[in-house]
C-alpha atoms as a PDB file:
ATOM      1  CA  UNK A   1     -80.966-145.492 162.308  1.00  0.00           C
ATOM      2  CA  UNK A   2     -79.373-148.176 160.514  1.00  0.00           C
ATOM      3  CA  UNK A   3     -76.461-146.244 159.296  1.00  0.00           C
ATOM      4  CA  UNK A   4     -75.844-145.647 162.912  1.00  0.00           C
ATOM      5  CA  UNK A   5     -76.506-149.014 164.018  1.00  0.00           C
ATOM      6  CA  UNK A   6     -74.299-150.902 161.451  1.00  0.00           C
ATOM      7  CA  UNK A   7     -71.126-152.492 162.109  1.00  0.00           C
ATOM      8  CA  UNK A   8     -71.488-151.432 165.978  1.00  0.00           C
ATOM      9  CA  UNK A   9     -70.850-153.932 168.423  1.00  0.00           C
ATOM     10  CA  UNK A  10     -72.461-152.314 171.254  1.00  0.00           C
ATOM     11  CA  UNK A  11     -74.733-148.890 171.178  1.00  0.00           C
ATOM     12  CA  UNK A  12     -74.914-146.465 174.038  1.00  0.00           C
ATOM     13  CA  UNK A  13     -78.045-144.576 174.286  1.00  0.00           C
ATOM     14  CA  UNK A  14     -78.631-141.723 176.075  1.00  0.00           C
ATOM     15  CA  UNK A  15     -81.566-139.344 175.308  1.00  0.00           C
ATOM     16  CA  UNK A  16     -84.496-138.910 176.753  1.00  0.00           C
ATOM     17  CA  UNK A  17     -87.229-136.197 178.035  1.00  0.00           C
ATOM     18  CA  UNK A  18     -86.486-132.625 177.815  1.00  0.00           C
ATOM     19  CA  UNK A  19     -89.503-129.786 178.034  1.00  0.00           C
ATOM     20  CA  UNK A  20     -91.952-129.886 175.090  1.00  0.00           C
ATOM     21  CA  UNK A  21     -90.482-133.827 174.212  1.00  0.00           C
ATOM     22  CA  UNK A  22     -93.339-136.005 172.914  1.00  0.00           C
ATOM     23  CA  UNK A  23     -94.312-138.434 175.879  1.00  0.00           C
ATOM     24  CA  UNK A  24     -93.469-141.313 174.434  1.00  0.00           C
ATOM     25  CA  UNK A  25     -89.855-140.130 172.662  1.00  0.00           C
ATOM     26  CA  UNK A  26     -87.527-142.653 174.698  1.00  0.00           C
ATOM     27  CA  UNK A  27     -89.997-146.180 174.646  1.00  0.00           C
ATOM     28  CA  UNK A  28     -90.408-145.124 170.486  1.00  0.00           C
ATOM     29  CA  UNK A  29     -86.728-143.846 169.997  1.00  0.00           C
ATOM     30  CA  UNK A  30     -85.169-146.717 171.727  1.00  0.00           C
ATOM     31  CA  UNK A  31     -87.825-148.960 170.266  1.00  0.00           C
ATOM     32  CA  UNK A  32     -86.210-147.607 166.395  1.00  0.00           C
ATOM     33  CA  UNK A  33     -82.785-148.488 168.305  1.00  0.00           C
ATOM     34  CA  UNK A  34     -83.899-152.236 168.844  1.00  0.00           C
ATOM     35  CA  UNK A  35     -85.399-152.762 165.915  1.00  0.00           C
ATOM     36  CA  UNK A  36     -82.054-151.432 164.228  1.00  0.00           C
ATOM     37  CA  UNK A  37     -79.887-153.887 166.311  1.00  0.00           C
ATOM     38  CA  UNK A  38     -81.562-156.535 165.194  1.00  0.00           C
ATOM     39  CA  UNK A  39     -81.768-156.037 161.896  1.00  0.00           C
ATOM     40  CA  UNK A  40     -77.748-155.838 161.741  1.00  0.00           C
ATOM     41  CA  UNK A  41     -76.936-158.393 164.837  1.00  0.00           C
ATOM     42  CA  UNK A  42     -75.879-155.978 167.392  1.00  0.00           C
ATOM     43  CA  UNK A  43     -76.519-157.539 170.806  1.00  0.00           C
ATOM     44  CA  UNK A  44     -75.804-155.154 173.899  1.00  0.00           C
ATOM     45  CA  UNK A  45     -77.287-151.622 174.213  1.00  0.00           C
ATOM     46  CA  UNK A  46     -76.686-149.306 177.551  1.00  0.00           C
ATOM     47  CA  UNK A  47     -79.349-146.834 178.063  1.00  0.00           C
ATOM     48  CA  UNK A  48     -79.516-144.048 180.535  1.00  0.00           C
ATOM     49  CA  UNK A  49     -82.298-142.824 182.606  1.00  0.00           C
ATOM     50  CA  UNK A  50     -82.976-141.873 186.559  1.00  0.00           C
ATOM     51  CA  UNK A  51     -82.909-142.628 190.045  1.00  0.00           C
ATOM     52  CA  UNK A  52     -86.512-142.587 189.878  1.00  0.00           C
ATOM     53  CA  UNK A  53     -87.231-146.182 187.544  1.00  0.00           C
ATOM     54  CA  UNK A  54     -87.803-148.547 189.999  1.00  0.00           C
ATOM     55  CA  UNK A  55     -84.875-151.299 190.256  1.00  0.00           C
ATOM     56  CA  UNK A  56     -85.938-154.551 192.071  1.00  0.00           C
ATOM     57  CA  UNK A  57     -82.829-153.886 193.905  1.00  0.00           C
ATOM     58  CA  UNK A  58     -83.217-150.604 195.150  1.00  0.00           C
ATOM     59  CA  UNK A  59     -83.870-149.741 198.864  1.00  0.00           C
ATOM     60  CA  UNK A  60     -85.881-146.549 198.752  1.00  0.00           C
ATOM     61  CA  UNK A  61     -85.248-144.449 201.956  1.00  0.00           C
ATOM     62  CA  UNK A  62     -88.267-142.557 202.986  1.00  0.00           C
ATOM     63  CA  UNK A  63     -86.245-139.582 200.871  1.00  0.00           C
ATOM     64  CA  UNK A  64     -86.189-141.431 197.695  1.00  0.00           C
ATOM     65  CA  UNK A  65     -90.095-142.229 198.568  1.00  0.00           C
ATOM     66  CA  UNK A  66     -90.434-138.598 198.554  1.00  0.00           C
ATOM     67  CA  UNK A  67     -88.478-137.901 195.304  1.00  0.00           C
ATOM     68  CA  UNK A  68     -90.243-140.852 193.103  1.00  0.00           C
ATOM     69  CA  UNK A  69     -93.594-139.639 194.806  1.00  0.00           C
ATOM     70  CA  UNK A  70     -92.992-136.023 193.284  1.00  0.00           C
ATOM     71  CA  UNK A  71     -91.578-137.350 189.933  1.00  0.00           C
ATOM     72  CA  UNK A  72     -94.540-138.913 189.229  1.00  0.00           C
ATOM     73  CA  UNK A  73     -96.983-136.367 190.303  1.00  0.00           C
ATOM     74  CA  UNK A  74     -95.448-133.966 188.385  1.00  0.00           C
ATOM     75  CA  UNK A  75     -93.655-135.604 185.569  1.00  0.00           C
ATOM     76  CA  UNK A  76     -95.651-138.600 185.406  1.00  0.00           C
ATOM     77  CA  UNK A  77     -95.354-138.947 181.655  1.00  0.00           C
ATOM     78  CA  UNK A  78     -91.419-138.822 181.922  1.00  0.00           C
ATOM     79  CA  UNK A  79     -91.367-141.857 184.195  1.00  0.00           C
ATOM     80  CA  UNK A  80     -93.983-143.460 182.305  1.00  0.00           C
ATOM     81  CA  UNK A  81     -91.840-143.043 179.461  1.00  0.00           C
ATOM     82  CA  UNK A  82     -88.680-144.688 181.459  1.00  0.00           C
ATOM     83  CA  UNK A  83     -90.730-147.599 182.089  1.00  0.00           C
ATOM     84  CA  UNK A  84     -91.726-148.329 178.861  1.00  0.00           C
ATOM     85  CA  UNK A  85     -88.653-147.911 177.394  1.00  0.00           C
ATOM     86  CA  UNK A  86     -87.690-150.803 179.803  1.00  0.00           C
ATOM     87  CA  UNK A  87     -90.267-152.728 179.093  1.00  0.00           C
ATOM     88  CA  UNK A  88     -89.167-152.094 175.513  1.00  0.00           C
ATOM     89  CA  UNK A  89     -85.592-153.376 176.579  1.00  0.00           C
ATOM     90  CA  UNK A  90     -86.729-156.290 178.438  1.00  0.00           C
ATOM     91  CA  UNK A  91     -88.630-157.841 175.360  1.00  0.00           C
ATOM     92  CA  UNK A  92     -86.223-157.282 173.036  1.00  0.00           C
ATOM     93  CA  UNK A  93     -83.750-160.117 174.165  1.00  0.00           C
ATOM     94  CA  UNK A  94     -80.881-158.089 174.120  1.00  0.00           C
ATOM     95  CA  UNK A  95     -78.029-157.938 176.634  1.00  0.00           C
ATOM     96  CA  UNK A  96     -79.418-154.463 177.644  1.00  0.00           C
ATOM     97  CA  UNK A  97     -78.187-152.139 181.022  1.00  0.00           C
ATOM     98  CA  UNK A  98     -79.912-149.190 182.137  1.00  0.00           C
ATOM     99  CA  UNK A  99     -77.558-147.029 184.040  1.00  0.00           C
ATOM    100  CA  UNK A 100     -79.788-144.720 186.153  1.00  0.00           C
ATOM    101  CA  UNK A 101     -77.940-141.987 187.820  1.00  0.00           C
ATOM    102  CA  UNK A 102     -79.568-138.399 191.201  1.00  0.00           C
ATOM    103  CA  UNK A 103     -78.801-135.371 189.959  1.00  0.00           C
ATOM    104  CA  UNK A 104     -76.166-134.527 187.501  1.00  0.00           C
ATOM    105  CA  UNK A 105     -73.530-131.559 188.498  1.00  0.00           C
ATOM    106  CA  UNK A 106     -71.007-129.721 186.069  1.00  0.00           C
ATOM    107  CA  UNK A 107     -67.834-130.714 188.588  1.00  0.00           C
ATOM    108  CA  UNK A 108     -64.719-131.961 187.297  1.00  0.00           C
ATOM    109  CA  UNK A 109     -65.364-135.864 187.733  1.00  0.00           C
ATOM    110  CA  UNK A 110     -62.944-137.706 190.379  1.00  0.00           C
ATOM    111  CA  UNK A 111     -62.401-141.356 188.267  1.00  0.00           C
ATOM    112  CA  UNK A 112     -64.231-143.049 191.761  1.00  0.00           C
ATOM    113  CA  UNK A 113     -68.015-142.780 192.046  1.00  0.00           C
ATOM    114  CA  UNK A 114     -70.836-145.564 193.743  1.00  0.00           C
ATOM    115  CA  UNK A 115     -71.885-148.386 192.032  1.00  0.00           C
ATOM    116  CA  UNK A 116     -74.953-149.171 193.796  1.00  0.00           C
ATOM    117  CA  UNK A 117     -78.935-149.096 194.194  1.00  0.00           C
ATOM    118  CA  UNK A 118     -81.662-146.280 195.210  1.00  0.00           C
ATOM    119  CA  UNK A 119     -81.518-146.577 199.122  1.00  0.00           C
ATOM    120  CA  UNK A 120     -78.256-148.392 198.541  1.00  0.00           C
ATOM    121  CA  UNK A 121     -74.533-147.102 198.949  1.00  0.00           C
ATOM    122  CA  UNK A 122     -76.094-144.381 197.132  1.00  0.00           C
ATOM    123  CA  UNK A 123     -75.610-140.465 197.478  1.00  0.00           C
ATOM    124  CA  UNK A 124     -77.765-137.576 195.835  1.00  0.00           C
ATOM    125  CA  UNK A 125     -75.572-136.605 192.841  1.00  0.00           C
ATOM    126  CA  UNK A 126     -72.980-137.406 190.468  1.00  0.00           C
ATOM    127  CA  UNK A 127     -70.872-135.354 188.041  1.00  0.00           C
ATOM    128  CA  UNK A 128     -71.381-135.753 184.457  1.00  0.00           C
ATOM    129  CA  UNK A 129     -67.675-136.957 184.062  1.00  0.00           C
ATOM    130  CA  UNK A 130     -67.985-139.795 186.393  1.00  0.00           C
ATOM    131  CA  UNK A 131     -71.250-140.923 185.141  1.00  0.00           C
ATOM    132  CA  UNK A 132     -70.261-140.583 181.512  1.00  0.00           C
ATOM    133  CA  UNK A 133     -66.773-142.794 182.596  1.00  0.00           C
ATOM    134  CA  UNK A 134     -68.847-145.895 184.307  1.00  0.00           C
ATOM    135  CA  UNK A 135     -71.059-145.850 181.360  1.00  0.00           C
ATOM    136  CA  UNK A 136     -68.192-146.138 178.740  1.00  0.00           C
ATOM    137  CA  UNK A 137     -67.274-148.805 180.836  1.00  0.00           C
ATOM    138  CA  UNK A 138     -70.408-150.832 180.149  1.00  0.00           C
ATOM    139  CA  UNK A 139     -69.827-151.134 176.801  1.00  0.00           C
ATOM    140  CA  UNK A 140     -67.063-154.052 177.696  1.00  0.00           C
ATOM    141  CA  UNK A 141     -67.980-154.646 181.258  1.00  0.00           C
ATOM    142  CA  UNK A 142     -70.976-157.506 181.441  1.00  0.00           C
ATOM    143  CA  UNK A 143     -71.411-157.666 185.177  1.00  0.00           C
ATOM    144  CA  UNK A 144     -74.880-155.357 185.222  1.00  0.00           C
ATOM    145  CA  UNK A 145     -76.653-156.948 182.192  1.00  0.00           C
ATOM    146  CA  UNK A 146     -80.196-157.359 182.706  1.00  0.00           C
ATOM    147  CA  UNK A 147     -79.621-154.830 185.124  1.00  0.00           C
ATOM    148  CA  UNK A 148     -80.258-151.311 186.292  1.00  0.00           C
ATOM    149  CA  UNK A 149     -77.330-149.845 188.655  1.00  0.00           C
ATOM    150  CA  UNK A 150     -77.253-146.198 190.561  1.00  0.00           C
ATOM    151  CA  UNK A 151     -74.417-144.772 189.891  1.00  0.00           C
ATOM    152  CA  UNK A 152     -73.967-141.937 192.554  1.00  0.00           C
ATOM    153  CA  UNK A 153     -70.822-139.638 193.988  1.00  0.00           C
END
């Protein structure tokens, strides 16, 4: 991790849960991350996870309600996992934004997408393109630190 993490200024991280993962593979891996960045000075991380980590911000429509309600009941340990690796993020006094995206689609991305919050100026999906672009874009941008923004077609 440290041969990754030197000489960055900012590191974008963006793993997390896939069948058979351990349950705890993105609070530990982005735990290894933090401890990395601070043993070389590196300041800002971006993470990536889902629409279903709660936001203070977010508006949940009775849809969303729905969604989160079936994420946990049958992927509890993946949002458990999300939540940790926030609270992982929040401790570690880093300038830290989680970009949380709906579901991802394979179409060409269109350079304009939502900037928003679940419940919020918010639609269902988002093309890998467009949600790759905004989070390139955090790696300058400082406007969602401390943050967690839905990024959405």
């Amino acid at each position: 991790m440290d041969q990754t993490v030197a000489g960055s200024n900012v590191v974008l991280s963006l793993f997390g849960q896939v069948k058979g993962s351990p349950p705890t593979l993105q609070a530990e891996g982005t735990q290894l991350i933090v401890d990395a960045m601070g043993r070389h000075d590196v300041k800002r991380i971006v993470t990536l996870s889902g629409g279903g980590l709660s936001a203070p911000s977010d508006r949940p429509g009775p849809a969303d309600l729905i969604i989160r309600f079936l994420l946990k009941t049958l992927s509890g340990h993946v949002l458990a996992d999300a939540e940790q690796h926030l609270r992982v993020l929040t401790a570690s006094g880093l300038e830290w934004t989680v970009v949380r995206g709906p579901r991802l689609t394979e179409k060409a991305g269109t350079g304009t997408y939502r900037v928003g919050w679940v419940g919020v100026d918010a639609s269902t999906q988002i093309s890998r393109d467009d949600l790759a672009d905004f989070i390139l874009t955090q790696a300058k941008d400082r406007t969602f630190i401390g943050q967690m923004p839905f990024i959405s077609a």
